[in-house]
N, C-alpha and C. Protein backbone atom coordinates (compact mmCIF):
# COMPACT_ATOMS: atom_id res chain seq x y z
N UNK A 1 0.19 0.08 -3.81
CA UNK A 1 1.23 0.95 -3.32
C UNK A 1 1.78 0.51 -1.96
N UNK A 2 0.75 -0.14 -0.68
CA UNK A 2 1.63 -0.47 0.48
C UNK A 2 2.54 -1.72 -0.18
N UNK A 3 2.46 -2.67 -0.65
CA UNK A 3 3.07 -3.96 -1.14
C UNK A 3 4.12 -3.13 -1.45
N UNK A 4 4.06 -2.70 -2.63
CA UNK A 4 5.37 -1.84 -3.14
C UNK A 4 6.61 -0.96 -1.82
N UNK A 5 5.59 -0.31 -1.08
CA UNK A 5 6.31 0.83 -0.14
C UNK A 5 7.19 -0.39 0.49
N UNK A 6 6.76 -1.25 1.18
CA UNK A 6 7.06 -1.87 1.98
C UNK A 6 8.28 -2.94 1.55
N UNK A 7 7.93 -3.18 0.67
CA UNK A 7 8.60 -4.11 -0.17
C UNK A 7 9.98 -3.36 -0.38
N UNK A 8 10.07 -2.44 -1.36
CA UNK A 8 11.32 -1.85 -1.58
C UNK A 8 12.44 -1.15 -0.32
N UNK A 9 11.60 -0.71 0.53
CA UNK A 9 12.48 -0.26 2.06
C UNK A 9 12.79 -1.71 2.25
N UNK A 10 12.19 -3.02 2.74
CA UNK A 10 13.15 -4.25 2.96
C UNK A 10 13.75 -4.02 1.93
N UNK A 11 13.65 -4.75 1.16
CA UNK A 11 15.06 -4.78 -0.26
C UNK A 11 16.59 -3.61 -0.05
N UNK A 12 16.15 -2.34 0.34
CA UNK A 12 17.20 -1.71 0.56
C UNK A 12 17.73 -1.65 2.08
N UNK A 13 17.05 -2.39 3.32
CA UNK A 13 17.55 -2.41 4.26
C UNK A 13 17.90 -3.85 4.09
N UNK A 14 17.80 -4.68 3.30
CA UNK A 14 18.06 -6.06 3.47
C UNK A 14 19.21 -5.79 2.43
N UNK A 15 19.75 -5.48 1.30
CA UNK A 15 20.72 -5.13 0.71
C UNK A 15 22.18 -5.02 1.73
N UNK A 16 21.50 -3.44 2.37
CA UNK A 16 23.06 -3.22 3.01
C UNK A 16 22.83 -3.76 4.61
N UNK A 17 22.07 -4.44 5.31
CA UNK A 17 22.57 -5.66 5.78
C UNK A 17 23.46 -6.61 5.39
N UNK A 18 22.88 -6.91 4.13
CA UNK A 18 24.03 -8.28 3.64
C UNK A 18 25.49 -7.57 3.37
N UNK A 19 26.01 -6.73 3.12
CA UNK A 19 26.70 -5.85 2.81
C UNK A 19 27.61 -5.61 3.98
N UNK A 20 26.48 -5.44 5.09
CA UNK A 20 27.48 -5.27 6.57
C UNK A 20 28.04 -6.61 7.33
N UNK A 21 27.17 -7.40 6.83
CA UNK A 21 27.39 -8.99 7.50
C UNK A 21 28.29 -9.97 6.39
N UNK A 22 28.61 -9.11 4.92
CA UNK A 22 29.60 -9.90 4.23
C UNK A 22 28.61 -11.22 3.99
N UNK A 23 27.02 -11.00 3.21
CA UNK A 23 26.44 -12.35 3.52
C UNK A 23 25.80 -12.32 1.94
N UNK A 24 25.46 -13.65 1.57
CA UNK A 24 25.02 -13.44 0.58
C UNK A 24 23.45 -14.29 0.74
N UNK A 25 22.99 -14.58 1.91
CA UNK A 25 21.50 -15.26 2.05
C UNK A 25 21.02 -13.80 2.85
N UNK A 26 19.83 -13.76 2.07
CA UNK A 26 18.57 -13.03 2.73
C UNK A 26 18.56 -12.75 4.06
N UNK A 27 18.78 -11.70 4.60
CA UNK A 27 18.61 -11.37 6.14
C UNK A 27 17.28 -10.82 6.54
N UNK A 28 16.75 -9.94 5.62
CA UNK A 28 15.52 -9.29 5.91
C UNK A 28 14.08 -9.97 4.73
N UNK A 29 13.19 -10.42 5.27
CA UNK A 29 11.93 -10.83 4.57
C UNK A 29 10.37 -9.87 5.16
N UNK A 30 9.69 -9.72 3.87
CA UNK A 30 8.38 -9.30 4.24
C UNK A 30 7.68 -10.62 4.21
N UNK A 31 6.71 -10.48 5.81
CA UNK A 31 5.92 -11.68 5.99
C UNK A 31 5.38 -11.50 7.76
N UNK A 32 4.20 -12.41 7.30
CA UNK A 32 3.71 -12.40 8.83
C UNK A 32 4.67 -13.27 9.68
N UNK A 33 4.81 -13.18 11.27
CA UNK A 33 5.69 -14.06 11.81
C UNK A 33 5.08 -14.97 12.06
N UNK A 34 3.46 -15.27 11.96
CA UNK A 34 2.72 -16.69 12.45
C UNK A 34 1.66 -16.64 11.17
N UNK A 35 1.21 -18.21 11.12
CA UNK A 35 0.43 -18.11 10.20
C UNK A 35 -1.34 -17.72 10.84
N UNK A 36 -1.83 -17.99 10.17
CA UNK A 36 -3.78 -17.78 10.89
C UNK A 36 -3.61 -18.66 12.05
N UNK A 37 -3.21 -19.91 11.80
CA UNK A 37 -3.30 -20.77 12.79
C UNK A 37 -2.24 -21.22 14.15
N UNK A 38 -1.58 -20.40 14.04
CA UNK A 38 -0.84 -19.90 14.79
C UNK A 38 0.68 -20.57 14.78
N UNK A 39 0.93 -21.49 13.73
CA UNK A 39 2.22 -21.54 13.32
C UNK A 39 3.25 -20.66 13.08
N UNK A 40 4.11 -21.13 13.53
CA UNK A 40 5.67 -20.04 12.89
C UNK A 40 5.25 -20.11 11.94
N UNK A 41 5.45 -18.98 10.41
CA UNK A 41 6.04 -19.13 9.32
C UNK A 41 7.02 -19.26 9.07
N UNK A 42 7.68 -20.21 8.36
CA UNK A 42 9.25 -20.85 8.00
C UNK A 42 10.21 -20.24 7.72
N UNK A 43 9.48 -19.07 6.59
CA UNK A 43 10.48 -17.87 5.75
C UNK A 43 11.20 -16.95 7.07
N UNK A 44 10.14 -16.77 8.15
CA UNK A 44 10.67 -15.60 8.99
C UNK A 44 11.86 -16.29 10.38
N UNK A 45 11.73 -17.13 10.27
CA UNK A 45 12.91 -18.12 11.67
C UNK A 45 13.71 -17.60 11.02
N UNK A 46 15.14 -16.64 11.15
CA UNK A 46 16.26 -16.83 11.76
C UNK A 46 16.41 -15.20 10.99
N UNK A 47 15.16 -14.56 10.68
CA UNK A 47 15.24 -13.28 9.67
C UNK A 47 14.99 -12.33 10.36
N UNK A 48 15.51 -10.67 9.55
CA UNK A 48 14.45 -9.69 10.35
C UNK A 48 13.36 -9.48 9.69
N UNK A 49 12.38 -9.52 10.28
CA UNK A 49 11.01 -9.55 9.66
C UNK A 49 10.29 -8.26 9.43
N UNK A 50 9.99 -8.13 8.15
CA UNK A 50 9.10 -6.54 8.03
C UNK A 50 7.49 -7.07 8.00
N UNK A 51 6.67 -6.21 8.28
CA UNK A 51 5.52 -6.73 8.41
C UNK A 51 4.46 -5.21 8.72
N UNK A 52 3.52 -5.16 8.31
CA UNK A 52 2.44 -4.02 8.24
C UNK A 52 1.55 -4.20 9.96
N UNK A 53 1.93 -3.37 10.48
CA UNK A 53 0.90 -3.41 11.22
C UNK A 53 -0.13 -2.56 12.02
N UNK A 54 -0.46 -1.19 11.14
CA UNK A 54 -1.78 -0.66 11.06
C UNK A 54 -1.70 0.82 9.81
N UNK A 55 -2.34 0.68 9.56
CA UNK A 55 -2.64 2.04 8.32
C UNK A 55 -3.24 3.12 9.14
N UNK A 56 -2.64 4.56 8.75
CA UNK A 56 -3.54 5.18 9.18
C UNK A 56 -3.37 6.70 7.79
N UNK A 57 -4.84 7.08 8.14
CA UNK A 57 -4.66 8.18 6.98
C UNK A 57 -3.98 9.82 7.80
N UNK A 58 -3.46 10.36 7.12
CA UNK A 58 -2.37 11.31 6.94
C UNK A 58 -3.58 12.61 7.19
N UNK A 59 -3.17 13.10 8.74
CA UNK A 59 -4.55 14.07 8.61
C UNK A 59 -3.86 15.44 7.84
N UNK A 60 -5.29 16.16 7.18
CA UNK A 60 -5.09 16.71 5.80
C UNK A 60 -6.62 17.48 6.17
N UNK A 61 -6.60 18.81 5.12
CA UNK A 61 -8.12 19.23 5.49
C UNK A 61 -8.43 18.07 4.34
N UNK A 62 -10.34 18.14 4.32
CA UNK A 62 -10.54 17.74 3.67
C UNK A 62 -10.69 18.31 2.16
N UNK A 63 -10.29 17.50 1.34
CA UNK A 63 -10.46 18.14 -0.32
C UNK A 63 -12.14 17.82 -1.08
N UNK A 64 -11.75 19.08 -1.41
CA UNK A 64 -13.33 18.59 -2.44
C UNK A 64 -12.86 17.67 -3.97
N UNK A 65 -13.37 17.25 -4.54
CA UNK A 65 -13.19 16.20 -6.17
C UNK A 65 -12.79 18.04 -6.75
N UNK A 66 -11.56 16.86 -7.61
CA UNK A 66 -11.07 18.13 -8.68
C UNK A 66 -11.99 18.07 -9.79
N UNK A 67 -11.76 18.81 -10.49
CA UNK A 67 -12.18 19.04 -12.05
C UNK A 67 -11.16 19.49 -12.83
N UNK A 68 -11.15 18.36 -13.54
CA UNK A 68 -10.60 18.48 -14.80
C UNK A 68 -10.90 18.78 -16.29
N UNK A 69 -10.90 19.97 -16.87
CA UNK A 69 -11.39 20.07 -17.80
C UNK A 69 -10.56 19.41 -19.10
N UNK A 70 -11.20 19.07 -20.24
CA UNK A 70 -10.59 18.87 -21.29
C UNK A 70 -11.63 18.33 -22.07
N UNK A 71 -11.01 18.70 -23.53
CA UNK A 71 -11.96 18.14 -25.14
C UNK A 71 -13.21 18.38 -24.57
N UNK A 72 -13.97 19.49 -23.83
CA UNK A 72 -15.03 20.14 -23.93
C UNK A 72 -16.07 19.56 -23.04
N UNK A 73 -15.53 18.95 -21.81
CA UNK A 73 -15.96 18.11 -20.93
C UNK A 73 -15.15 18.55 -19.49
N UNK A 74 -15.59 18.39 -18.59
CA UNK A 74 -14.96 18.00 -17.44
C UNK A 74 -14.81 16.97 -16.49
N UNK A 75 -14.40 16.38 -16.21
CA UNK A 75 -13.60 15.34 -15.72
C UNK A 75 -14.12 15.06 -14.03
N UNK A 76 -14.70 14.87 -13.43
CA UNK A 76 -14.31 15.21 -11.36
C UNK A 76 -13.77 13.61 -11.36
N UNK A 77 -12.98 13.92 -10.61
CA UNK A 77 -11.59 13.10 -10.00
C UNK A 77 -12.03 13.16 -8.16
N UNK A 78 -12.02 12.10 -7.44
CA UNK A 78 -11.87 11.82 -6.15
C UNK A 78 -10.35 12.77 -6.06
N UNK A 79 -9.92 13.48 -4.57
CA UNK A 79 -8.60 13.68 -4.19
C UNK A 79 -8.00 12.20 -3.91
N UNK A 80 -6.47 12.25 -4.11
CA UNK A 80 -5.56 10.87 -3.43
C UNK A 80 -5.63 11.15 -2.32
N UNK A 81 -5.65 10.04 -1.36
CA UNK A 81 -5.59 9.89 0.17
C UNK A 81 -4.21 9.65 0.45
N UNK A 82 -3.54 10.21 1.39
CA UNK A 82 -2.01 10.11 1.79
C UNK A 82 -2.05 9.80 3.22
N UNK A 83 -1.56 8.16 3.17
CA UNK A 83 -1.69 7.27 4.12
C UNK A 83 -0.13 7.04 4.82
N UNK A 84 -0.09 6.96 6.31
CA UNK A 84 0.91 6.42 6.78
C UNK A 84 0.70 4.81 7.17
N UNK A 85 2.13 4.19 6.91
CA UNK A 85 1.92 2.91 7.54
C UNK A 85 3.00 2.56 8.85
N UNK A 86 2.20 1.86 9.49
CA UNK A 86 2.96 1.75 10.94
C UNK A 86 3.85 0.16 10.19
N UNK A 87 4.83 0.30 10.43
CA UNK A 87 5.64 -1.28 10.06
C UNK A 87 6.65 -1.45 11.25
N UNK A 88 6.31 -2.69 11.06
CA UNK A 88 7.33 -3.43 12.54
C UNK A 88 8.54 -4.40 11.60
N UNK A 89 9.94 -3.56 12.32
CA UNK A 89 10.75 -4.70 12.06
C UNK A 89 11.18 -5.53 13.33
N UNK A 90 11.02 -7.25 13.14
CA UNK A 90 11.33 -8.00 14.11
C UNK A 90 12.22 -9.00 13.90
N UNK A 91 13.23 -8.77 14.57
CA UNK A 91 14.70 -9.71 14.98
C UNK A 91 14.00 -11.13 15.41
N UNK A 92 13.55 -12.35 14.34
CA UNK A 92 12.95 -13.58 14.82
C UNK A 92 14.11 -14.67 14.73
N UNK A 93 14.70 -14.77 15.83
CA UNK A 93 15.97 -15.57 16.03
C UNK A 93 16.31 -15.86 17.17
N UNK A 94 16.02 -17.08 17.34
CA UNK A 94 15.81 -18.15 18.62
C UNK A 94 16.85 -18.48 19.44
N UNK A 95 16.80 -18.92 20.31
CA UNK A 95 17.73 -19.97 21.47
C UNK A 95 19.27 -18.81 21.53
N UNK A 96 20.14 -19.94 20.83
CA UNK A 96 21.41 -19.04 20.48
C UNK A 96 22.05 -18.20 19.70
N UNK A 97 20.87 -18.14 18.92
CA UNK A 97 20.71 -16.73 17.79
C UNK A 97 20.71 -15.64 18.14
N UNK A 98 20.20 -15.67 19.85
CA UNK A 98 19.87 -13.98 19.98
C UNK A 98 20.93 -13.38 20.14
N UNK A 99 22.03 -13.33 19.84
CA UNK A 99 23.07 -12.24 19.96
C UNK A 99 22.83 -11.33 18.27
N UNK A 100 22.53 -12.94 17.29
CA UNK A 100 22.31 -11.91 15.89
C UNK A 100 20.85 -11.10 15.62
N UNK A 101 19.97 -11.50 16.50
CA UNK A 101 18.42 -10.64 16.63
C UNK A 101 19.08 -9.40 17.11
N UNK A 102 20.07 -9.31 17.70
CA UNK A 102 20.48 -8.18 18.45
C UNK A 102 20.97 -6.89 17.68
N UNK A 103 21.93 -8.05 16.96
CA UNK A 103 23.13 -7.51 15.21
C UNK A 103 21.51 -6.69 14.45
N UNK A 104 21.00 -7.67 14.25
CA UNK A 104 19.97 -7.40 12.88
C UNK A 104 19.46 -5.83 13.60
N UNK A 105 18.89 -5.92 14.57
CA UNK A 105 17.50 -4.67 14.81
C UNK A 105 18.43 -3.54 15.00
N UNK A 106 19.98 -3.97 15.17
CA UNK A 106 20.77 -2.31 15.36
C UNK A 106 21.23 -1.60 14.13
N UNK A 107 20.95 -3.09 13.35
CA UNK A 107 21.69 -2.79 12.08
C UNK A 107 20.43 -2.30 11.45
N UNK A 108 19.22 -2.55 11.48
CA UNK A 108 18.09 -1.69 10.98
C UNK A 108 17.63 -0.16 11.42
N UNK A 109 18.62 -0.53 13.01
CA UNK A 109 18.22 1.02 13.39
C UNK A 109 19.83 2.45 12.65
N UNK A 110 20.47 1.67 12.83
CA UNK A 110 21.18 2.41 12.00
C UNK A 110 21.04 2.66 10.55
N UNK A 111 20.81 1.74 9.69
CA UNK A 111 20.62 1.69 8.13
C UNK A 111 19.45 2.69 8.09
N UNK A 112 18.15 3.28 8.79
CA UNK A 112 16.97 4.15 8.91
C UNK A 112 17.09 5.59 9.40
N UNK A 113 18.43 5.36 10.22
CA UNK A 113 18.82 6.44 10.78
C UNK A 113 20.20 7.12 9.55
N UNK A 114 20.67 6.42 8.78
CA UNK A 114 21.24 7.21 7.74
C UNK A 114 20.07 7.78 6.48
N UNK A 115 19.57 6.72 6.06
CA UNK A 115 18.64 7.16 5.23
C UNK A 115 16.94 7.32 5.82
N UNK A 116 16.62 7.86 6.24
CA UNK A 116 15.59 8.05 6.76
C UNK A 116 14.04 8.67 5.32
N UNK A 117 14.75 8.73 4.23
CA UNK A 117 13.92 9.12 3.19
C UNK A 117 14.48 8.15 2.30
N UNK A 118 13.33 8.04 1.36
CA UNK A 118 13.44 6.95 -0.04
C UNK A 118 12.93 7.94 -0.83
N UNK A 119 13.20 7.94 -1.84
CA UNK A 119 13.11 9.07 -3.35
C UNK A 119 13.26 8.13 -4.63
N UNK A 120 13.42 8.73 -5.64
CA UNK A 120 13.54 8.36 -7.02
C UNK A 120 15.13 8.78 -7.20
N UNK A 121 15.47 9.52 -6.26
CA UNK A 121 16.84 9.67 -6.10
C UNK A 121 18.22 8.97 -5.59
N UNK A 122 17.67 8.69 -4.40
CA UNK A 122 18.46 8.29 -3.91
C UNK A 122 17.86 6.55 -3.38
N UNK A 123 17.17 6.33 -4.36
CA UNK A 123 16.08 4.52 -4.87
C UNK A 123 15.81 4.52 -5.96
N UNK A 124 16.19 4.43 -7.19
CA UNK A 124 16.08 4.67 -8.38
C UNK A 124 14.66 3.54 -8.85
N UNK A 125 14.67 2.57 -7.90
CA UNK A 125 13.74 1.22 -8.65
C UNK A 125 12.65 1.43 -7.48
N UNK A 126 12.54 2.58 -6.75
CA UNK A 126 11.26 3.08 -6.04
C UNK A 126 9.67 2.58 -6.97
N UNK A 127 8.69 2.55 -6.56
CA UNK A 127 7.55 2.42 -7.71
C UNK A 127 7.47 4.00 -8.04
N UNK A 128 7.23 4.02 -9.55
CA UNK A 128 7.13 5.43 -9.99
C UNK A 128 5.69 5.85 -9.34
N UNK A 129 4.91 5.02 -8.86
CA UNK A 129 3.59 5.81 -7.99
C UNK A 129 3.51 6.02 -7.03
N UNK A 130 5.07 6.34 -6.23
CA UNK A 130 5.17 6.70 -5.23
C UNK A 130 6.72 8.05 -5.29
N UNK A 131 6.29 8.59 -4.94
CA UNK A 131 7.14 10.20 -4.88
C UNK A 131 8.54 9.75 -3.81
N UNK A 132 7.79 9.85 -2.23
CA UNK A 132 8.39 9.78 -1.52
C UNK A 132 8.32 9.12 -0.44
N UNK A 133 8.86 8.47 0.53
CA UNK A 133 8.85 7.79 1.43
C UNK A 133 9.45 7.95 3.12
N UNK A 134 9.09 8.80 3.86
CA UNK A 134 9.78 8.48 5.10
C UNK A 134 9.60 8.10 6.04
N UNK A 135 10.61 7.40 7.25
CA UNK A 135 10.61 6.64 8.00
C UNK A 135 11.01 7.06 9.59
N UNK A 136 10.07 7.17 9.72
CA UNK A 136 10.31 8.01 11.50
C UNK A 136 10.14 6.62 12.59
N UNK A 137 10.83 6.38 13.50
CA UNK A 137 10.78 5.75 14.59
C UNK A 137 9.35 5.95 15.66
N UNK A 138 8.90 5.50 15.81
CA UNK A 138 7.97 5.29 17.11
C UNK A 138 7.93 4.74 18.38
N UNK A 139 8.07 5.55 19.19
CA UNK A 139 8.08 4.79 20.94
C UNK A 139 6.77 4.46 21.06
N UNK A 140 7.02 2.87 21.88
CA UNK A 140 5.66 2.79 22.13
C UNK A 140 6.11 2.60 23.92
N UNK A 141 4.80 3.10 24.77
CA UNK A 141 5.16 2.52 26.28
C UNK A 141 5.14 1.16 26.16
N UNK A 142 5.62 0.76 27.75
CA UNK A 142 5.43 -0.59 27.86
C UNK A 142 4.23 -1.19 27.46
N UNK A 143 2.93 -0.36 28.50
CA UNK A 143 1.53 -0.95 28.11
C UNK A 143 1.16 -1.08 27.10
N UNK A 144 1.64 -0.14 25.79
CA UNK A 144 1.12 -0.31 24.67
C UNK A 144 2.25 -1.62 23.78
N UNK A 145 3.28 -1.40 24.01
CA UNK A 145 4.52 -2.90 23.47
C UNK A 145 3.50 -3.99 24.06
N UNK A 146 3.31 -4.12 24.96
CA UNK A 146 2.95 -5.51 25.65
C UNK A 146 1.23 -5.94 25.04
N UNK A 147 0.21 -5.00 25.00
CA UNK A 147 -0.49 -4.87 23.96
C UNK A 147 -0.56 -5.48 22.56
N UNK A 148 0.25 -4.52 21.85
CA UNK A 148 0.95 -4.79 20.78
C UNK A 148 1.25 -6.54 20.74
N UNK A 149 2.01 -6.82 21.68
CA UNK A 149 2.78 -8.26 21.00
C UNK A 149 1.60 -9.41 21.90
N UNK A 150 0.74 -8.71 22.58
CA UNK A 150 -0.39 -10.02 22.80
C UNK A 150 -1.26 -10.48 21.37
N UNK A 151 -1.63 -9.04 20.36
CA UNK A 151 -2.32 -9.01 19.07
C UNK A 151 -1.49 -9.98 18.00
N UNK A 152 0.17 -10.01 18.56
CA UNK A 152 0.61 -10.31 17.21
C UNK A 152 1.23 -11.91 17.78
N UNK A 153 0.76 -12.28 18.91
CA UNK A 153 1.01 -13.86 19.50
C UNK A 153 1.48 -13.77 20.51
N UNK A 154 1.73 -12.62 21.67
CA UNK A 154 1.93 -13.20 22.81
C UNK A 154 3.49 -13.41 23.05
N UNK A 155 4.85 -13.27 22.82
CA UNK A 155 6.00 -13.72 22.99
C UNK A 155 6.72 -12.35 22.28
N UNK A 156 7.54 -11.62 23.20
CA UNK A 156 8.25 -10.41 22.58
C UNK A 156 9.03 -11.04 21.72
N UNK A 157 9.74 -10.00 21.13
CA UNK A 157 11.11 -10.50 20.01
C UNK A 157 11.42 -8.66 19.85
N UNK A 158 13.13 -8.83 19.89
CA UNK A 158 13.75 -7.07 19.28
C UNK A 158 12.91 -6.66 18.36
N UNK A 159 12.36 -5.38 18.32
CA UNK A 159 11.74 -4.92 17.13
C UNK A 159 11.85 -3.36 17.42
N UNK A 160 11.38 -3.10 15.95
CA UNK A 160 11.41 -1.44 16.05
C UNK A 160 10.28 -1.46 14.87
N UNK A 161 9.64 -0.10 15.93
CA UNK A 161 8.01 0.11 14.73
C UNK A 161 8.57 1.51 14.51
N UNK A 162 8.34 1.37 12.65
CA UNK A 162 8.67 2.68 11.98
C UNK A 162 6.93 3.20 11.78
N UNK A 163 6.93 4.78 11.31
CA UNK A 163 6.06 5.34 10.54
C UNK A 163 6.57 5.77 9.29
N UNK A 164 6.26 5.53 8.48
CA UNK A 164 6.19 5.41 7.31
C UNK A 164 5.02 6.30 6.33
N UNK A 165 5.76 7.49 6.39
CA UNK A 165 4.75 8.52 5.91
C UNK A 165 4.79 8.90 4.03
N UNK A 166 3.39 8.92 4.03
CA UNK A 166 3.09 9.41 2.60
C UNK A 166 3.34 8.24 1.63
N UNK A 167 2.20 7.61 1.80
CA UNK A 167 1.79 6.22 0.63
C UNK A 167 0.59 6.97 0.12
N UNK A 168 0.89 7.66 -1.33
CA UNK A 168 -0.33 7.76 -1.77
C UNK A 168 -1.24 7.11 -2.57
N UNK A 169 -2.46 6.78 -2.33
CA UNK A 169 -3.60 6.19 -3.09
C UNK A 169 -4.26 7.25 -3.81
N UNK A 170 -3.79 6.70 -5.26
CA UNK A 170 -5.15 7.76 -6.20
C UNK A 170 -5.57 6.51 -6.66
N UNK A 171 -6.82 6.59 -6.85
CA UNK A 171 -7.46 5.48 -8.02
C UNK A 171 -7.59 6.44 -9.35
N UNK A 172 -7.33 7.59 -9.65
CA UNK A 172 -7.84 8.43 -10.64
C UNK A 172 -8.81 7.67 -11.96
N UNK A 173 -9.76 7.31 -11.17
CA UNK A 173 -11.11 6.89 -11.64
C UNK A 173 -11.88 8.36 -11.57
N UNK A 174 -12.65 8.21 -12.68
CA UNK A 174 -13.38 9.34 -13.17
C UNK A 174 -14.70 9.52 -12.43
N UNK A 175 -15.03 9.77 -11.70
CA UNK A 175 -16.62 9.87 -10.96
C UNK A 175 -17.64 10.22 -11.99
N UNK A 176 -17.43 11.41 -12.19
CA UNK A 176 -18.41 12.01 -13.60
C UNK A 176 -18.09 12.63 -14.28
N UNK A 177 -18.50 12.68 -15.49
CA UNK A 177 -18.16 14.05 -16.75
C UNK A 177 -19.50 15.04 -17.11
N UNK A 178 -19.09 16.08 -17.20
CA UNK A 178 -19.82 17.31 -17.27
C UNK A 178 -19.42 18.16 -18.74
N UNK A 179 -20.38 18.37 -19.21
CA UNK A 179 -20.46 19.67 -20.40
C UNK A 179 -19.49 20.29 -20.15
N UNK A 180 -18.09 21.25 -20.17
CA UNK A 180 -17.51 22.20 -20.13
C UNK A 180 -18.47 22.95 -20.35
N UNK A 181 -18.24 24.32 -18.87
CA UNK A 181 -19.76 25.76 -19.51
C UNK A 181 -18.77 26.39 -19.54
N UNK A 182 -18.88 27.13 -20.85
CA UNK A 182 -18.19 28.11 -21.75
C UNK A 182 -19.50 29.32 -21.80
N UNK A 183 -18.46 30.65 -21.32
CA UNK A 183 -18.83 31.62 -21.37
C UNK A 183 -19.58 32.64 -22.69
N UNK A 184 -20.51 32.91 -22.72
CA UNK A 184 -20.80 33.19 -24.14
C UNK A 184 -19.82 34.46 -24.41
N UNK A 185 -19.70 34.86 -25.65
CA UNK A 185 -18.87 36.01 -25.99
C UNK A 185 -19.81 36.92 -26.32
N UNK A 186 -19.73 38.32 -25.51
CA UNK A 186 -20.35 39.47 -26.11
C UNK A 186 -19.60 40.42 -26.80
N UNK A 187 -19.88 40.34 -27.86
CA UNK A 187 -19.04 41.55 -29.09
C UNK A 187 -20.09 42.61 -28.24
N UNK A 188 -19.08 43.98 -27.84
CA UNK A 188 -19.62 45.32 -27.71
C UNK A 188 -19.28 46.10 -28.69
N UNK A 189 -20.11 46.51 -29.17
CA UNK A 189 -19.56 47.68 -30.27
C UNK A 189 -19.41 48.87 -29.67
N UNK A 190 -18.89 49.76 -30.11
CA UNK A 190 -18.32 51.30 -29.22
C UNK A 190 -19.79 52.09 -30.07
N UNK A 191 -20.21 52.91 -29.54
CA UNK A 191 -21.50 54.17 -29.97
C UNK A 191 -20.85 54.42 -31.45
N UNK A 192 -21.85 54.51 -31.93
CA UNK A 192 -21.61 55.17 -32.99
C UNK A 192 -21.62 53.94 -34.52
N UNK A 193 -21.23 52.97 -33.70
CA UNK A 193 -20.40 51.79 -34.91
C UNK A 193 -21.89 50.85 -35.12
N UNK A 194 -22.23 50.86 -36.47
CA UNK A 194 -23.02 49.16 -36.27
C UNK A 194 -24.09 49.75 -36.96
């Protein structure tokens, strides 16, 4: 489900990018901006880059396992966990590019700021295991930006970190099955009868 979440918000912010820029090459890619070893990755030079960078779970009381009854058994089911993901989009465009790092991250902040929700409605090719999707902006302070971009190599670049609420994980894996307990039936007869 994150692959998916993530995946389809680029596709529709990389869509009407190309749309606003009259372009028909890829503006927006999911991908790390360095590799392990601390190379550029190739795909992300001159793109805006989407990229995951921390999960957190969606505080919620806690649920107990459902039960599901059926065909004379019951079912317990784990609850789905409803996870937010923190995603960074980054304007990676060098030397004399940066006027379009500039284009790209306004044009992401606007394209988020019209649609700020993804649905089955208004995203028809959404993953059907995902309901809904929204995308809230996050300030970070300086100390924490500067933080931030020492973890991810050390060298700022335009970006904007969304939250990205409600990725749900069910595994609806069965934990255990149980007897259905069925109530015995007592026939009462009224006085007199029997």
């Amino acid at each position: 489900m994150i692959a998916a979440a993530i995946t389809r918000v680029a596709r529709e912010l990389n869509q009407a990018l190309k749309r606003n820029a009259q372009s028909t090459e890829d503006l927006v890619v999911v991908s790390n901006l360095l590799e392990a070893d601390g190379t550029v990755v190739p795909q992300s030079v001159d793109k805006l880059v989407a990229f995951l960078v921390n999960i957190e779970r969606e505080p919620s009381p806690r649920r107990t396992p459902d039960h599901i009854p059926g065909a004379g058994r019951t079912a317990v089911v784990q609850p789905p966990i409803f996870l937010n993901l923190m995603v960074m989009f980054v304007a990676n465009f060098s030397g004399a590019k940066y006027p379009e790092a500039l284009k790209a991250i306004s044009g992401a902040a606007a394209f988020f700021q019209g649609q700020p929700v993804f649905d089955h409605q208004n995203t028809p090719d959404l993953d059907p295991g995902i309901e809904r999707l929204s995308l809230e902006i996050e300030n970070l302070s300086i100390a924490d930006l500067g933080n931030m971009w020492g973890v991810l190599g050390g060298r700022y670049l335009p970006s904007l970190l969304y939250r990205m609420r409600m990725v749900v994980i069910d595994s609806s894996r069965i934990e255990a099955q149980a007897p259905q307990v069925v109530r015995p039936v007592v026939n009462v007869l009224p006085e007199g009868v029997g």
